[in-house]
Protein backbone atom coordinates (compact mmCIF):
# COMPACT_ATOMS: atom_id res chain seq x y z
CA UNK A 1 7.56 -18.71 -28.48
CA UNK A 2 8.14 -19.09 -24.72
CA UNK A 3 11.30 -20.06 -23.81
CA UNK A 4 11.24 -20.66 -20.34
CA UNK A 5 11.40 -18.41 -16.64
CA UNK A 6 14.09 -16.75 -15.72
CA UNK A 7 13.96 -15.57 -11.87
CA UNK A 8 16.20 -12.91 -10.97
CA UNK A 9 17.83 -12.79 -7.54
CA UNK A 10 17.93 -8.92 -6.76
CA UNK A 11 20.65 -9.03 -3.89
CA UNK A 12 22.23 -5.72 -2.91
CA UNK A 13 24.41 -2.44 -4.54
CA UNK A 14 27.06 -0.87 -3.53
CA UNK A 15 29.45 2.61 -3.79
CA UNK A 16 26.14 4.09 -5.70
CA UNK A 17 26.65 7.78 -6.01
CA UNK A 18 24.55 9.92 -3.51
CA UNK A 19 21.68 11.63 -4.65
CA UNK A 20 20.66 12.93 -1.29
CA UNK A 21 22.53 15.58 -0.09
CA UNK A 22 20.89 16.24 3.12
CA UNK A 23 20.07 12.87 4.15
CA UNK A 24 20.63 9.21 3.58
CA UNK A 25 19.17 7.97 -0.47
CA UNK A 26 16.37 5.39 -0.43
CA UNK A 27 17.00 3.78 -3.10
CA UNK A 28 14.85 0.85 -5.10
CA UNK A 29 14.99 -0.47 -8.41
CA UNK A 30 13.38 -1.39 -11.40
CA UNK A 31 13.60 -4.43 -13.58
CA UNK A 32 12.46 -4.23 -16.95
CA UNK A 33 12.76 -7.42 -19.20
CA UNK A 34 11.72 -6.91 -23.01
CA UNK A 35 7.74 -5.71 -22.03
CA UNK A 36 7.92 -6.99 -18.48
CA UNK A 37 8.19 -4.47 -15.56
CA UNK A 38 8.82 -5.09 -11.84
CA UNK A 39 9.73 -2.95 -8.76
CA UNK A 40 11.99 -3.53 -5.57
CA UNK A 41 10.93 -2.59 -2.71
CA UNK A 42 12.26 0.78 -1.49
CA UNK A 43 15.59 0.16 0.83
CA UNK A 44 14.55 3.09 3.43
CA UNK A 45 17.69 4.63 4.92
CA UNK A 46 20.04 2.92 3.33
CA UNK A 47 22.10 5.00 1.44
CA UNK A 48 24.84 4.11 -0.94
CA UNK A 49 24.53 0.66 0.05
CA UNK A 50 21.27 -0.89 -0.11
CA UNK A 51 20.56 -4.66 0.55
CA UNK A 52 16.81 -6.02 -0.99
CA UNK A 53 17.55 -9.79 -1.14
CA UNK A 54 14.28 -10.28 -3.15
CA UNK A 55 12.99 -12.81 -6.32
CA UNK A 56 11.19 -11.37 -9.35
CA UNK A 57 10.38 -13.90 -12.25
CA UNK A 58 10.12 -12.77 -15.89
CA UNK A 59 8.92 -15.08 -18.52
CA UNK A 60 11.53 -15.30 -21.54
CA UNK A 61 10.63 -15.69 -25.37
CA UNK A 62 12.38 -15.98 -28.63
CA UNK A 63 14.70 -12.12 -28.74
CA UNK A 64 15.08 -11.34 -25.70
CA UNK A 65 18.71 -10.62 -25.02
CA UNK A 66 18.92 -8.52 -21.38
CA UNK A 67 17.81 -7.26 -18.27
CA UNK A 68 17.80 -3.56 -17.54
CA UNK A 69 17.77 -2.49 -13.62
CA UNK A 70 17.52 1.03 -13.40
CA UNK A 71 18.11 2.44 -9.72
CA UNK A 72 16.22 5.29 -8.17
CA UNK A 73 16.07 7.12 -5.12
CA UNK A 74 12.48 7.69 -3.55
CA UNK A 75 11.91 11.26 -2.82
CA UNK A 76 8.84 12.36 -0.76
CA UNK A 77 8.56 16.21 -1.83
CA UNK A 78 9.50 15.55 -5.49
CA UNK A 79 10.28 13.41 -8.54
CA UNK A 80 12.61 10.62 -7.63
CA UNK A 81 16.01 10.63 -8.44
CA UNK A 82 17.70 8.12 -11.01
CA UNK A 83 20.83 7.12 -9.63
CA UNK A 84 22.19 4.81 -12.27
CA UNK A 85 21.67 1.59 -14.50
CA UNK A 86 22.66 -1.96 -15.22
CA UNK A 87 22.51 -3.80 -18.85
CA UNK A 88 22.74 -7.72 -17.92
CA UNK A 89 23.20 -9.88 -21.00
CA UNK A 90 21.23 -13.28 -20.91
CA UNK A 91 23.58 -15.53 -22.78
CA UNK A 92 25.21 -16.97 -20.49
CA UNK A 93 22.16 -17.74 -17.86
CA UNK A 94 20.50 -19.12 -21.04
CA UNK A 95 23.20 -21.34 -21.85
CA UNK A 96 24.54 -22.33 -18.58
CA UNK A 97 21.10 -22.14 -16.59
CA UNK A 98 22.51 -20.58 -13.56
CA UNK A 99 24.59 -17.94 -12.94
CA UNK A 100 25.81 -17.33 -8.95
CA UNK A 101 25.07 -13.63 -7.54
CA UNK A 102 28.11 -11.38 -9.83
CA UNK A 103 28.57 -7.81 -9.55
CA UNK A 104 27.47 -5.72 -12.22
CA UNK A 105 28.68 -1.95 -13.00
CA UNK A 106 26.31 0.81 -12.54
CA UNK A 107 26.27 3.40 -15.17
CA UNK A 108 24.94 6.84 -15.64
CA UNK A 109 25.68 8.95 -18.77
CA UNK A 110 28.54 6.32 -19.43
CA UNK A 111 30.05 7.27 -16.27
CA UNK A 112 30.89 4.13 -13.70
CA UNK A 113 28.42 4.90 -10.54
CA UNK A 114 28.68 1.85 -8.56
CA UNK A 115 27.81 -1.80 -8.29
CA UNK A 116 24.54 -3.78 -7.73
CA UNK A 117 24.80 -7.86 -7.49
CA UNK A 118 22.03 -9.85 -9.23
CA UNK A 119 22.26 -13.64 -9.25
CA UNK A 120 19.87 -15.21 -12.33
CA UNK A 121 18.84 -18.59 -12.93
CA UNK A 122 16.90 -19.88 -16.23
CA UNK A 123 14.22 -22.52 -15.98
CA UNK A 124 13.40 -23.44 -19.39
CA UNK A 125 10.22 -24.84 -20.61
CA UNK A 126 9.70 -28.30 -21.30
CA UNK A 127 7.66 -28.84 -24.66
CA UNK A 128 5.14 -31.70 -25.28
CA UNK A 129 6.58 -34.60 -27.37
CA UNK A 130 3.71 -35.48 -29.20
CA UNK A 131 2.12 -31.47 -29.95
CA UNK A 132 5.23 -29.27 -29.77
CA UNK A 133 3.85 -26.43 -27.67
CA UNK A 134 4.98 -25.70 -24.48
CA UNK A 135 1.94 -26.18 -22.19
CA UNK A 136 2.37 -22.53 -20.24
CA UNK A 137 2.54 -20.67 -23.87
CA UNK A 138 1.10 -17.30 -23.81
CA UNK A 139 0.40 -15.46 -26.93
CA UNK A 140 -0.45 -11.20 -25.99
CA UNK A 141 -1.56 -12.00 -22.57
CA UNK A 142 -4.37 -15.02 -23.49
CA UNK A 143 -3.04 -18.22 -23.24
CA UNK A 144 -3.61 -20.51 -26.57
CA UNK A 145 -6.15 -23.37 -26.41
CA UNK A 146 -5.31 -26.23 -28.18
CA UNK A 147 -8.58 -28.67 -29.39
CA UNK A 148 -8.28 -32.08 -30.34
């Protein structure tokens, strides 16, 4: 059952560790929620750093209990680099409805590798009084139709 939207406020990192030894890292990330993918934009240039101030919107169902970003580093000549990762529980944006941009560690192979800041903020669904199905319900990609 569909729980609601949660939109996810990708802000910036920090103090990530430097894949590029030559140059500065561009660096992007990837959001994965449950099934749900989506992709930053790459932050050309900027390094350790990076600043994406951008929205992505996942819709939330009954078991889902995180978000995963997963930072890279785009290479040109080869594969790109992952730099590091981020496991944000949703309780508390499920519960409270909002939570304000908070720093989150960075981790690769259990090692601290930096920050990134994510604010989140959980719209939920309302559900019809007199059916008791939410009216954006999605069920493997179709949406249900109800007949009366």
């Amino acid at each position: 059952m569909t729980l609601g939207t949660l939109e996810v406020l990708l802000v910036s990192a920090k103090g990530l560790e430097n894949t590029d030894f030559l140059s500065n890292m561009d660096p992007y990330a990837v959001l994965t929620c449950r099934t749900q993918e989506k992709k930053s934009s790459v932050a050309s240039g900027k390094g350790t750093n990076p600043e994406w101030n951008e929205t992505f919107l996942f819709t939330i169902s009954d078991g889902v209990v995180e978000l995963k970003i997963k930072i890279m580093d785009k290479d040109n000549l080869s594969e790109d680099d992952f730099v590091g990762e981020a496991m944000i529980p949703l309780g508390p944006v499920l519960a409270e409805g909002n939570i304000p941009p908070t720093m989150y560690n960075v981790v690769k192979n259990e090692n601290y590798c930096g920050e990134i800041r994510v604010g989140l903020v959980f719209n939920p669904h309302q559900q019809s009084r007199d059916r008791g199905y939410s009216e954006e319900e999605t069920f493997g990609g179709w949406k249900e139709s109800v007949m009366d």
